[in-house]
C-alpha atoms as a PDB file:
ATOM      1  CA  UNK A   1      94.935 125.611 114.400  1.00  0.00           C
ATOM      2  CA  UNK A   2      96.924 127.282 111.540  1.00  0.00           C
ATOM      3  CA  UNK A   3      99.572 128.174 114.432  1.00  0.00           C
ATOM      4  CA  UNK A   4     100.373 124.704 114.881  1.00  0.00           C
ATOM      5  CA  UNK A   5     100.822 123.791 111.085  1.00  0.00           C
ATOM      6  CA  UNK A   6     104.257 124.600 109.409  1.00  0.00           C
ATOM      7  CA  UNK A   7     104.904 126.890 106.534  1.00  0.00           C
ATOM      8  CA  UNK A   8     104.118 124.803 103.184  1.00  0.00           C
ATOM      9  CA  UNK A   9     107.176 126.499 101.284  1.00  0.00           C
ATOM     10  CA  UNK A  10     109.386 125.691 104.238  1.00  0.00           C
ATOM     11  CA  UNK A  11     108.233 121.880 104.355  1.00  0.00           C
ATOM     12  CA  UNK A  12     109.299 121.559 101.007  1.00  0.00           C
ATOM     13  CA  UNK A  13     113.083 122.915 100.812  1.00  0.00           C
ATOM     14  CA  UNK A  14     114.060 120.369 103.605  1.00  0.00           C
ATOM     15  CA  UNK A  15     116.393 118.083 101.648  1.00  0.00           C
ATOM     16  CA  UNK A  16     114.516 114.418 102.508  1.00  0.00           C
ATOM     17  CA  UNK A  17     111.061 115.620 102.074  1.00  0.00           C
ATOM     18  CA  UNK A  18     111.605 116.649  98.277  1.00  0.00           C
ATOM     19  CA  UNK A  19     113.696 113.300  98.004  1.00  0.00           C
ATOM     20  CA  UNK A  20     110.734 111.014  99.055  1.00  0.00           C
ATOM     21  CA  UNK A  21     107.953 113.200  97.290  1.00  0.00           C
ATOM     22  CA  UNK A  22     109.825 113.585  94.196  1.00  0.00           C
ATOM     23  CA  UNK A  23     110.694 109.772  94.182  1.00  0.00           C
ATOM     24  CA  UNK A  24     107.071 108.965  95.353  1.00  0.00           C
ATOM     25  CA  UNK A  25     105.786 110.965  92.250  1.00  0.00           C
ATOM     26  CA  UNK A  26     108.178 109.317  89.714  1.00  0.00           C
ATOM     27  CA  UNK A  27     107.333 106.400  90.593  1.00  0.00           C
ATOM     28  CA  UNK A  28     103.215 106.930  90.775  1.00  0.00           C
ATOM     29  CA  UNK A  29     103.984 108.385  86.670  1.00  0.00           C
ATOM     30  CA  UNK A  30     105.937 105.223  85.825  1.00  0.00           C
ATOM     31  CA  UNK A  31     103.032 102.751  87.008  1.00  0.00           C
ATOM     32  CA  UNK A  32     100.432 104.887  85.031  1.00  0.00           C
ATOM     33  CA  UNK A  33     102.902 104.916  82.019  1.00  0.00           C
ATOM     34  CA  UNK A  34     103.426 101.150  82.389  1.00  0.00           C
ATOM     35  CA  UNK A  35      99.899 100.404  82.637  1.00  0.00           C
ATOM     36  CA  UNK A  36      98.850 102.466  79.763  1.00  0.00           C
ATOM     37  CA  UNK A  37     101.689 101.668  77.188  1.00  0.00           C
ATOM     38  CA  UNK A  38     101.305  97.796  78.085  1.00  0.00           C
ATOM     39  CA  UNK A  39      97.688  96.921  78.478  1.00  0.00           C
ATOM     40  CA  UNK A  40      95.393  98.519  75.548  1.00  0.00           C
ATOM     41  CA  UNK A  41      91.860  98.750  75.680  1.00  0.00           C
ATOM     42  CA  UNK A  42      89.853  95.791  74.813  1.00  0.00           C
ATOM     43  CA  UNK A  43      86.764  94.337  74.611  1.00  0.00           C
ATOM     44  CA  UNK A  44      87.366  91.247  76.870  1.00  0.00           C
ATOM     45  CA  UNK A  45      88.170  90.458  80.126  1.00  0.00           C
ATOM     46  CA  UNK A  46      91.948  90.964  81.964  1.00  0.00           C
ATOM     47  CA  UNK A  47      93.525  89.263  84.557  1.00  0.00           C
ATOM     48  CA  UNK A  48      93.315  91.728  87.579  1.00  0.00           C
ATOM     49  CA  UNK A  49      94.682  89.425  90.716  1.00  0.00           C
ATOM     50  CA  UNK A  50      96.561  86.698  91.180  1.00  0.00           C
ATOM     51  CA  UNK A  51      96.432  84.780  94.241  1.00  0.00           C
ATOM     52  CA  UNK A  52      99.373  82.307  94.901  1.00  0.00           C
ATOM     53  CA  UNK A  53      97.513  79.379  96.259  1.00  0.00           C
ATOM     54  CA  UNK A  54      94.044  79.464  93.773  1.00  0.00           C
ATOM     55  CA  UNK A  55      95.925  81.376  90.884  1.00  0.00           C
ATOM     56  CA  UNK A  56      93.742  83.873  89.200  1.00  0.00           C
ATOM     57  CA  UNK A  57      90.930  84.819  91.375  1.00  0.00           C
ATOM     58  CA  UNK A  58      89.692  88.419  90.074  1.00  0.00           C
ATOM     59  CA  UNK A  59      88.771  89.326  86.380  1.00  0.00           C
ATOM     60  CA  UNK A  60      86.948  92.597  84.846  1.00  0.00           C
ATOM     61  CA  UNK A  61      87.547  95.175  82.632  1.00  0.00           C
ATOM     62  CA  UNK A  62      90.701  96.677  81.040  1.00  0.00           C
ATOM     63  CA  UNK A  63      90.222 100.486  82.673  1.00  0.00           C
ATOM     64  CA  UNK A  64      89.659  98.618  86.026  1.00  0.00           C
ATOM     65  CA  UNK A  65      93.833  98.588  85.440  1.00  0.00           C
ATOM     66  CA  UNK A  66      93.755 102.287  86.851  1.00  0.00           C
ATOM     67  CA  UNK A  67      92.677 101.204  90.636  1.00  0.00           C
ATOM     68  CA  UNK A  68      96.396 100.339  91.372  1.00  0.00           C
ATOM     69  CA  UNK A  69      97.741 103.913  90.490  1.00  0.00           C
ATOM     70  CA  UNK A  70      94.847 106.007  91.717  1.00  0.00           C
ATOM     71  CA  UNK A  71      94.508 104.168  95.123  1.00  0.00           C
ATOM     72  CA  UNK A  72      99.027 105.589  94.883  1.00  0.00           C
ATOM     73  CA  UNK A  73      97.659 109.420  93.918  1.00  0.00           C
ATOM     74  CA  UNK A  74      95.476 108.852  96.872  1.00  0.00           C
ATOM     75  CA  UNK A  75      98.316 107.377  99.123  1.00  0.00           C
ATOM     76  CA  UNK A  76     100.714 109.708  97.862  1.00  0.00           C
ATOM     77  CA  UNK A  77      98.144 113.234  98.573  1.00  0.00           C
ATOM     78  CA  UNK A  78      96.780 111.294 102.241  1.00  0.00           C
ATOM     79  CA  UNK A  79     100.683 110.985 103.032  1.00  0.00           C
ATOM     80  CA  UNK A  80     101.770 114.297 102.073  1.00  0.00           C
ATOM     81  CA  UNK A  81      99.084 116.212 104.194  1.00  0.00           C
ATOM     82  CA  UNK A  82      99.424 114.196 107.327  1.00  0.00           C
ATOM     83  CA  UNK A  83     103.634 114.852 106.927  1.00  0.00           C
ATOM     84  CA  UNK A  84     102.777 118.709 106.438  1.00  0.00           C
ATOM     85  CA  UNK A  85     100.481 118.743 109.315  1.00  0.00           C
ATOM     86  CA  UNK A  86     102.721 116.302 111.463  1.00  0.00           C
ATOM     87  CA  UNK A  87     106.292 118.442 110.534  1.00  0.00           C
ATOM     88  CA  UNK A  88     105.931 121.054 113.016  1.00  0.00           C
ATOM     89  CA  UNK A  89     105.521 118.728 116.031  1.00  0.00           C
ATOM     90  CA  UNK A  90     107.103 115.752 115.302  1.00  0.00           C
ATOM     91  CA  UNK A  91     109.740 115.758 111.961  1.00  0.00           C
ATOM     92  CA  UNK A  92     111.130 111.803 112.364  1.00  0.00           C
ATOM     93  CA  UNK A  93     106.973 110.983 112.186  1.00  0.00           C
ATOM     94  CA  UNK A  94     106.837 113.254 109.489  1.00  0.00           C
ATOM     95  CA  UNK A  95     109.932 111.578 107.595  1.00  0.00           C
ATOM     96  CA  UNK A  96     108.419 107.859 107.964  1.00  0.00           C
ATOM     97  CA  UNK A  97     104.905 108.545 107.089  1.00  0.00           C
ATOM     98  CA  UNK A  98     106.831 110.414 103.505  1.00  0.00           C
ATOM     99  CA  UNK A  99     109.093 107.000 103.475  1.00  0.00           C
ATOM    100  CA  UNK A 100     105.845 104.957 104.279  1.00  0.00           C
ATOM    101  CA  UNK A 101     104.690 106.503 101.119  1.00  0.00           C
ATOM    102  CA  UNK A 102     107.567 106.067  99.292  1.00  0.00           C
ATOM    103  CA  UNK A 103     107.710 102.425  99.799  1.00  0.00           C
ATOM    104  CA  UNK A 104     103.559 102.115  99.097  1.00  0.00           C
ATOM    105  CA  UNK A 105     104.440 103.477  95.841  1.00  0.00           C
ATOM    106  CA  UNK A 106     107.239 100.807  95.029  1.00  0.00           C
ATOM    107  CA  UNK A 107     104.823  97.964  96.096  1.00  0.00           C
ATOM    108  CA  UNK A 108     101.844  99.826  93.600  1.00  0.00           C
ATOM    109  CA  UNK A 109     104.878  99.569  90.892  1.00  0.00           C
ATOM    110  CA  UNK A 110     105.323  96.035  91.756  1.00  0.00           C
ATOM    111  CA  UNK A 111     101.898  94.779  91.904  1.00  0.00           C
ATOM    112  CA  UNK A 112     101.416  97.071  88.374  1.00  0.00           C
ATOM    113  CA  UNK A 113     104.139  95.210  87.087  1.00  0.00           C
ATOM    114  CA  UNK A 114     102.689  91.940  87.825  1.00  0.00           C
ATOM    115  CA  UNK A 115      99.253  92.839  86.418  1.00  0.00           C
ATOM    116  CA  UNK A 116     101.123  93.388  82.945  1.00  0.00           C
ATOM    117  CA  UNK A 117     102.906  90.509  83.236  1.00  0.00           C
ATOM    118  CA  UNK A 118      99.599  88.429  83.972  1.00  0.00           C
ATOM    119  CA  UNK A 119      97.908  90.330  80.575  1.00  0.00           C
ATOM    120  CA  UNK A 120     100.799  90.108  78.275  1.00  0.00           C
END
């Protein structure tokens, strides 16, 4: 099995994986950062989805806030491990499941975004 995988340090000098990772990362810090400096603890209830066609359909707590960029750590680590894994046999899967990340992260940003803007 650990024939078949390729060398960590060796995945992560190619040129497009550190682009996508290091992008993915940036952006998974901004949405915590956004979050955080925007939406303060408090003792009632936030906005926490927004539905189009009934409006606001999901309300809780403010830490609740935090499922949007954890469920992007989680993306982001899931991602990484099947690219590692995947590198050796296949590197244009490997590239799309990093830029399938990438782009998961930018929707996370978005939806974070539109959780502050619903709270603000």
């Amino acid at each position: 099995m650990l024939k078949d995988v390729y060398p960590i340090k060796l995945f992560l000098t190619v040129k497009a994986n550190i682009i996508m990772i290091s992008f993915s990362i940036v952006i998974n810090i901004l949405t915590w950062l956004w979050l955080f400096l925007q939406i303060r603890p408090r003792e009632d209830y936030i906005f926490l989805h927004y539905n189009i066609l009934f409006g606001v359909d999901y309300i809780g707590d403010w830490w609740k806030i935090v499922y949007v960029p954890a469920t992007g750590i989680i993306i982001l680590f899931a991602n990484i491990i099947a690219a590692w894994f995947l590198y050796k046999k296949d590197k244009f899967a490997s590239y799309l499941i990093l830029a399938a990340c990438l782009y998961s992260q930018i929707f996370l940003f978005i939806a974070a975004s539109l959780l502050v803007f619903l709270n603000v």
